[in-house]
Protein backbone atom coordinates (compact mmCIF):
# COMPACT_ATOMS: atom_id res chain seq x y z
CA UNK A 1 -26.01 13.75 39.90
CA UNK A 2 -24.93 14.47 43.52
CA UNK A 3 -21.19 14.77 41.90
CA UNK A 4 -22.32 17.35 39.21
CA UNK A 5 -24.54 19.41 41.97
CA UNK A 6 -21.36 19.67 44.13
CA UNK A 7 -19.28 20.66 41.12
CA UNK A 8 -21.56 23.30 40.34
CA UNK A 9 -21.96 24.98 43.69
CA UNK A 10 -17.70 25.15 44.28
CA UNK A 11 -17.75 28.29 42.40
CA UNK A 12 -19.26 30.83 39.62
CA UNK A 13 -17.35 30.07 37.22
CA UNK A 14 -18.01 26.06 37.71
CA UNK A 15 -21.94 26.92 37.06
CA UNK A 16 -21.64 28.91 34.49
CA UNK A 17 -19.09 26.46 32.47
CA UNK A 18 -21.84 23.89 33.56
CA UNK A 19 -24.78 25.75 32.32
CA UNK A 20 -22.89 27.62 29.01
CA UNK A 21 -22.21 24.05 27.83
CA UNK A 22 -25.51 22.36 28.67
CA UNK A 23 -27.31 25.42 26.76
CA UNK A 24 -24.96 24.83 23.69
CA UNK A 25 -25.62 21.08 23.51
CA UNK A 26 -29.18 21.31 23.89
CA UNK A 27 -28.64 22.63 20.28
CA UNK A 28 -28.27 19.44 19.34
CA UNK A 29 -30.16 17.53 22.00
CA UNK A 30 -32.69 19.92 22.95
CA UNK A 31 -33.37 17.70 26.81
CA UNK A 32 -30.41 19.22 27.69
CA UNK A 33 -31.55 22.87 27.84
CA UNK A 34 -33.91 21.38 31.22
CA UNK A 35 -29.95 21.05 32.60
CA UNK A 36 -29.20 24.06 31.80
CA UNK A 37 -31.92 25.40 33.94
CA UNK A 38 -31.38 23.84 36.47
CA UNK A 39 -28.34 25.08 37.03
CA UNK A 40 -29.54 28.56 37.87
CA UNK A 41 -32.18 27.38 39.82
CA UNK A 42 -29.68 25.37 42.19
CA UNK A 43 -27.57 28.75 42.07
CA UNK A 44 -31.02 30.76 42.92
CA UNK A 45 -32.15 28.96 45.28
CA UNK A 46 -29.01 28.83 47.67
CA UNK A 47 -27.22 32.03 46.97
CA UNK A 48 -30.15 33.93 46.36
CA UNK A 49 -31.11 36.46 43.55
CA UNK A 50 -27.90 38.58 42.99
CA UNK A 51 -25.66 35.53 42.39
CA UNK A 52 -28.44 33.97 40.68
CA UNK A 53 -28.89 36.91 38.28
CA UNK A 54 -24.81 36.90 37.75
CA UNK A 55 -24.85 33.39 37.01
CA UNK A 56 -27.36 33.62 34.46
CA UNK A 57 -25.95 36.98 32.24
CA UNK A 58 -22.49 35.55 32.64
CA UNK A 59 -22.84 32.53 31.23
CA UNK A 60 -25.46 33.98 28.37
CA UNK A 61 -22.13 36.02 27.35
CA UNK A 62 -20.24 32.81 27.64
CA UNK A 63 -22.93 31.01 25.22
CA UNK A 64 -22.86 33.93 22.95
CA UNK A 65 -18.86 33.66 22.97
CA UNK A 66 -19.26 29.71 22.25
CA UNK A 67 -21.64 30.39 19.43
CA UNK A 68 -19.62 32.88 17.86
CA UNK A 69 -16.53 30.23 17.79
CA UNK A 70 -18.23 27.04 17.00
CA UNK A 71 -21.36 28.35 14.77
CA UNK A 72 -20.46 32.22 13.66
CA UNK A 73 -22.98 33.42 15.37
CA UNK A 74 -22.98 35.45 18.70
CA UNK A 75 -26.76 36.74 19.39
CA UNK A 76 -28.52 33.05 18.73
CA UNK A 77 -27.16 31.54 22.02
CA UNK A 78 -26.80 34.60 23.88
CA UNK A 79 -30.66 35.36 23.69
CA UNK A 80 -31.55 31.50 24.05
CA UNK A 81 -30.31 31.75 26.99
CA UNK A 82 -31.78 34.73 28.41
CA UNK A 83 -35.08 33.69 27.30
CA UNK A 84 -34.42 30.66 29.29
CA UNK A 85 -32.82 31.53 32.13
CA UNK A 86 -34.46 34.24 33.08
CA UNK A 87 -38.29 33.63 33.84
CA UNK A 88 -36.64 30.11 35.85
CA UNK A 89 -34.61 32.85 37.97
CA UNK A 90 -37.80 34.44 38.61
CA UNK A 91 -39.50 31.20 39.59
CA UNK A 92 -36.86 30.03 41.63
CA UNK A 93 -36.47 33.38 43.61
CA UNK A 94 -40.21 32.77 44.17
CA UNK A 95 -40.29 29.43 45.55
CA UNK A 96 -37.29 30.49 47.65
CA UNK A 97 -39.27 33.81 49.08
CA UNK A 98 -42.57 31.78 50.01
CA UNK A 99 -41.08 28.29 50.46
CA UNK A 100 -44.26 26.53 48.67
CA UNK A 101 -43.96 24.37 45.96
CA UNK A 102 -47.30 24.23 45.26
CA UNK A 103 -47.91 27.84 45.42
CA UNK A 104 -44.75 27.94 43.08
CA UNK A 105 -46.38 25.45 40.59
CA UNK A 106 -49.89 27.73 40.54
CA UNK A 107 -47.65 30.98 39.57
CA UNK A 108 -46.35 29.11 36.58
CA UNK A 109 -49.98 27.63 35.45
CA UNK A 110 -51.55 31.53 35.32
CA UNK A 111 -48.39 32.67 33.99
CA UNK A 112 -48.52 30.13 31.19
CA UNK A 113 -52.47 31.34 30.77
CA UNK A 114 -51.74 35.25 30.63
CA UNK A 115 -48.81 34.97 27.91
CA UNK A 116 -51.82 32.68 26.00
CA UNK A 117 -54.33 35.73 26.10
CA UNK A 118 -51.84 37.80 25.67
CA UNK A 119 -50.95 36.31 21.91
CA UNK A 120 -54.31 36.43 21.45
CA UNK A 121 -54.54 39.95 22.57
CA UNK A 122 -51.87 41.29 20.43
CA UNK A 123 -52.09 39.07 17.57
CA UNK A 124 -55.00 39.08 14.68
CA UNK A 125 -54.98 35.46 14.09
CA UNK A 126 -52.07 33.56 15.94
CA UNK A 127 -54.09 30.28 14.29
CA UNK A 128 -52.73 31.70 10.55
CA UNK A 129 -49.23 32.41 11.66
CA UNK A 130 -48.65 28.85 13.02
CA UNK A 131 -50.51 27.52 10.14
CA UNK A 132 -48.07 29.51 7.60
CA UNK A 133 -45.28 28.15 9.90
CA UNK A 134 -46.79 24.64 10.00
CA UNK A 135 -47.39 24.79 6.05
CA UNK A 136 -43.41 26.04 5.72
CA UNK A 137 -42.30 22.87 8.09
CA UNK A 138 -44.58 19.88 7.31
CA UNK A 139 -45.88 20.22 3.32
CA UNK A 140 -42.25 19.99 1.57
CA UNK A 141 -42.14 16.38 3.20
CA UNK A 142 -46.19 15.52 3.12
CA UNK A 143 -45.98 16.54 -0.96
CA UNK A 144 -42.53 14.32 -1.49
CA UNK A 145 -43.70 11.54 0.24
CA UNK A 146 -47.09 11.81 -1.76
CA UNK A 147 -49.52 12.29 0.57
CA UNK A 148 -53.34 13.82 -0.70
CA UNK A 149 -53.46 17.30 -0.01
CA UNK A 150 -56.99 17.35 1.26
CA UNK A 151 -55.50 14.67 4.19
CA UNK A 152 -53.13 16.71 5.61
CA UNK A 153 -54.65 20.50 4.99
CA UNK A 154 -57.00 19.98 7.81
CA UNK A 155 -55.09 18.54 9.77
CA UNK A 156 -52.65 21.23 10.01
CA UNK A 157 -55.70 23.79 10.23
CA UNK A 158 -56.59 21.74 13.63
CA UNK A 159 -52.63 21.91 14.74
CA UNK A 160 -52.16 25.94 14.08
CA UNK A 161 -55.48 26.26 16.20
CA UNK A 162 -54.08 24.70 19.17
CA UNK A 163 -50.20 25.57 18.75
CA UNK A 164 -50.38 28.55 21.05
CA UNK A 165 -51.67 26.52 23.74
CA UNK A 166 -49.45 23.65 23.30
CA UNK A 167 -46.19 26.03 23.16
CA UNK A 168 -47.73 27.76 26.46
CA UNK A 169 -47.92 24.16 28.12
CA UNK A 170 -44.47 22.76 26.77
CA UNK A 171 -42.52 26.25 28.63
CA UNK A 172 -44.77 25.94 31.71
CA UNK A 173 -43.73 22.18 31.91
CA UNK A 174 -39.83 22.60 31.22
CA UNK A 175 -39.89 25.81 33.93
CA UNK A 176 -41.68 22.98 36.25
CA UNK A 177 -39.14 20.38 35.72
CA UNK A 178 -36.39 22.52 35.59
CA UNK A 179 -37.40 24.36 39.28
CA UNK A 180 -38.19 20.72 40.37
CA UNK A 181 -34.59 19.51 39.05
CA UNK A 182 -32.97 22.67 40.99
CA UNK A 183 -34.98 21.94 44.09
CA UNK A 184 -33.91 18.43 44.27
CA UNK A 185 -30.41 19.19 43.72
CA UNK A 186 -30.65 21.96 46.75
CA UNK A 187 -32.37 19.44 48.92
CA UNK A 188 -29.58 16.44 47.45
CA UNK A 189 -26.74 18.50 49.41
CA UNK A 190 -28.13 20.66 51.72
CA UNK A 191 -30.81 19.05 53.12
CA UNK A 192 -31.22 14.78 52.35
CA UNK A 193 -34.70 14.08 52.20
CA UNK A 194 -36.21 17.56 52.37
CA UNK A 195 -37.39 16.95 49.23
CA UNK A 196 -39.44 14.22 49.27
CA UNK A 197 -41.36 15.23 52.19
CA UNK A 198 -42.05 18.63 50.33
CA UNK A 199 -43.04 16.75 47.16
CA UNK A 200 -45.33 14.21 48.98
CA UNK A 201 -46.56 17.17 50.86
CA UNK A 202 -47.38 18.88 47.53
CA UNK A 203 -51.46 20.30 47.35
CA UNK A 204 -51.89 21.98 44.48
CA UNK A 205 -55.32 24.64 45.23
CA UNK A 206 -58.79 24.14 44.51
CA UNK A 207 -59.12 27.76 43.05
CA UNK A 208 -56.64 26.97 40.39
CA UNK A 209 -58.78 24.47 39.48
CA UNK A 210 -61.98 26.80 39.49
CA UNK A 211 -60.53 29.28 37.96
CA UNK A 212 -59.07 27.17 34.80
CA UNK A 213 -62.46 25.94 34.67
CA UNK A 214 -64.32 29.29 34.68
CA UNK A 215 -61.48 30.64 31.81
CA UNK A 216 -61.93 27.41 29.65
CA UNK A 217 -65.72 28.00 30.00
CA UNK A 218 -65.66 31.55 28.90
CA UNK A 219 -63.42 30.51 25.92
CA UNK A 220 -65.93 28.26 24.75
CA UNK A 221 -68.54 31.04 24.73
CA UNK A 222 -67.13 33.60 23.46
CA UNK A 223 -65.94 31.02 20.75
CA UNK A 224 -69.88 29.59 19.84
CA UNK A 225 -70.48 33.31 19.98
CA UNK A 226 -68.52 34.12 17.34
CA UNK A 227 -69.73 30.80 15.29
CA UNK A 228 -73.27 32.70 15.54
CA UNK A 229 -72.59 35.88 14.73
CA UNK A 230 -70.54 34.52 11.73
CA UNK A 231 -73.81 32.41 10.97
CA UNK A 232 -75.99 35.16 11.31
CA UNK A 233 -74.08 37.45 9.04
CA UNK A 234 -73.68 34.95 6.37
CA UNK A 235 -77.49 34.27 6.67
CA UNK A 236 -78.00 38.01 6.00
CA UNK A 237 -76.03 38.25 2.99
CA UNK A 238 -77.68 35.86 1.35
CA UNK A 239 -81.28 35.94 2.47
CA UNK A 240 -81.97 38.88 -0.78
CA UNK A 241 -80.63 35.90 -2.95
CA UNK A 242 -83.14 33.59 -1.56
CA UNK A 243 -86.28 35.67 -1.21
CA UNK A 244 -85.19 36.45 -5.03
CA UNK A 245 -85.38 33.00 -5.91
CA UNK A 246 -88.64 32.21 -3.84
CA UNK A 247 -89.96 34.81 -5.34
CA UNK A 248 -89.56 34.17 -9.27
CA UNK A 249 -92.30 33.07 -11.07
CA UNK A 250 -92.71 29.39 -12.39
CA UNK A 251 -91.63 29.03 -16.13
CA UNK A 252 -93.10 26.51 -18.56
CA UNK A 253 -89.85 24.25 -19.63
CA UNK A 254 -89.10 25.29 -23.35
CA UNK A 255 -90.06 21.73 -25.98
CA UNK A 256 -88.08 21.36 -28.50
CA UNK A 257 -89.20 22.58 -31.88
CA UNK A 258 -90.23 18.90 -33.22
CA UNK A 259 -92.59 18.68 -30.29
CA UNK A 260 -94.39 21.78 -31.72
CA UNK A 261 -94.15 20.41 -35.20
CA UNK A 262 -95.50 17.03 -34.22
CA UNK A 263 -98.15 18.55 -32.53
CA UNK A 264 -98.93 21.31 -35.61
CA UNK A 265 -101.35 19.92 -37.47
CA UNK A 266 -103.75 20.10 -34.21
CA UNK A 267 -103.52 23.34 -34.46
CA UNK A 268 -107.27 25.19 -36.01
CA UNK A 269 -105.29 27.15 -38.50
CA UNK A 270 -102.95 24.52 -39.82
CA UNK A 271 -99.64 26.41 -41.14
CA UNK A 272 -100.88 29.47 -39.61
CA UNK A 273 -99.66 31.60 -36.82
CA UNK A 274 -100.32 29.62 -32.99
CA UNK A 275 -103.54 30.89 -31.85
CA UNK A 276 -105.54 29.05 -29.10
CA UNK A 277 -109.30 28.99 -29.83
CA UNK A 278 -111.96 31.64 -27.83
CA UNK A 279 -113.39 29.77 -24.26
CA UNK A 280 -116.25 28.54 -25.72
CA UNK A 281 -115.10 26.22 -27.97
CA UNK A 282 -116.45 22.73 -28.03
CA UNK A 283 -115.57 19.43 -26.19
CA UNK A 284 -112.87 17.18 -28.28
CA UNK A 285 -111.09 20.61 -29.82
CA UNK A 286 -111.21 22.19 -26.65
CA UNK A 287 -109.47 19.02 -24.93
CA UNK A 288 -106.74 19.19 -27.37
CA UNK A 289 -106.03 22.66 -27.47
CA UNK A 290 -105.67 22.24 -23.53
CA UNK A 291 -103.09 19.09 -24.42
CA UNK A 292 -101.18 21.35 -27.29
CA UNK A 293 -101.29 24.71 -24.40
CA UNK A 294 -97.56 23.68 -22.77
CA UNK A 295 -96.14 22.93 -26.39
CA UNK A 296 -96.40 26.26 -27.90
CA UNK A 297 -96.38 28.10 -24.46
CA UNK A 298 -92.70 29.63 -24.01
């Protein structure tokens, strides 16, 4: 490693050969790409933010020119490594303005928080788009290998509500590791065993800590707040349904026609027309016109 940091910091055009080729390997491998990053870190850190900055759009063109020749395609790499390079330029100018690693670290994990709200913020439902991206990338293999739909659906619905969040953590940590990586190198030929007193000497702040706390706390209720009003509105629509049903009144279950023919001939006017007798009738009649009542009722 000590061989490649030297190589890099003889010249430019050494670090951005370096970083061009790591960025078009980490096609392929994508660990590489943390290499990559590095590399403009190291340059960042030492030479400050103008060489930095040239390091980085030079050897985006070179990508670009690399893509174009090996894969057709000039704009992929070129704005891969932009999007890369760039915010660890930012980080690295940073940590080379205060000198705090720790501080350093803390900028990354609100940065990392902000572009979260801010998908939320822009977006409708960023839990739908990763589940229509999730859907596109996992169900052609889940139904050839034969897998039971109602398995995996929910499972994906779980994923695509935590994807933001998990793609906020996984740039945070390669920025981290990619600063760290820089700072090592820096400390490698500059300055032997800077580094690990600064890392031992690493204190991350207790208001970081609060803070996360408070804006994971506030998620959650503004999330069971939601689940309520949802709740409540649902209950609303269909209370008229209920008080509808409550409300109905009780129905004699319809016998079937034998039943009334079996129970005819107890009838006082034989083949005649059901008629119950007056309130006054007498004891055994009376008892069985109360039996036949439910039979002809309905």
């Amino acid at each position: 490693m000590r061989f490649l940091a030297s190589f890099i910091m003889q010249g430019r055009m050494q670090a951005i050969a370096v970083a061009a080729t790591a960025l078009m390997l980490s096609l392929l491998f994508p660990p590489l790409s943390l290499l990559a990053a590095a590399v403009v870190a190291l340059v960042t850190l030492r030479l400050g933010w103008r060489e930095g900055l040239n390091t980085l759009l030079a050897a985006s063109l070179a990508a670009g020119l690399l893509g174009a020749i090996v894969l057709g395609n000039f704009v992929l790499p070129a704005a891969y490594g932009l999007l890369l390079w760039l915010p660890v330029w930012g980080t690295a100018l940073f940590l080379r303005l205060s000198r705090d690693l720790g501080l350093t670290l803390a900028l990354l994990t609100v940065i990392g928080m902000a572009g979260v709200i801010l998908v939320y913020a822009v977006m409708n439902d960023p839990a739908d788009f990763w589940y229509q991206r999730l859907q596109a990338v996992f169900g052609p293999v889940w139904r050839q290998a034969g897998a039971d739909t109602a398995l995996w659906q929910p499972q994906l619905v779980t994923m695509a509500r935590y994807m933001t969040g998990i793609m906020a953590a996984g740039m945070v940590s390669s920025l981290a590791l990619s600063l760290i990586w820089g700072r090592w190198w820096q400390a490698l030929l500059y300055n032997p065993g800077g580094f690990r007193q600064e890392f031992l000497a690493l204190r991350l702040r207790p208001s970081l800590a609060w803070f996360t706390f408070a804006l994971v706390g506030a998620g959650d209720f503004c999330r069971r707040q939601a689940a309520r009003g949802a709740g409540e509105r649902r209950d609303r629509a269909f209370r008229p349904l209920r008080v509808r049903r409550r409300c109905r009144p009780a129905r004699h279950p319809r016998r079937p026609r034998h039943a009334r023919l079996a129970l005819w001939p107890l009838h006082p006017d034989g083949a005649g027309a059901p008629r119950f007798p007056a309130a006054g009738a007498g004891g055994p009649e009376r008892c069985l016109v109360r039996l036949a009542r439910p039979f002809f009722a309905g």
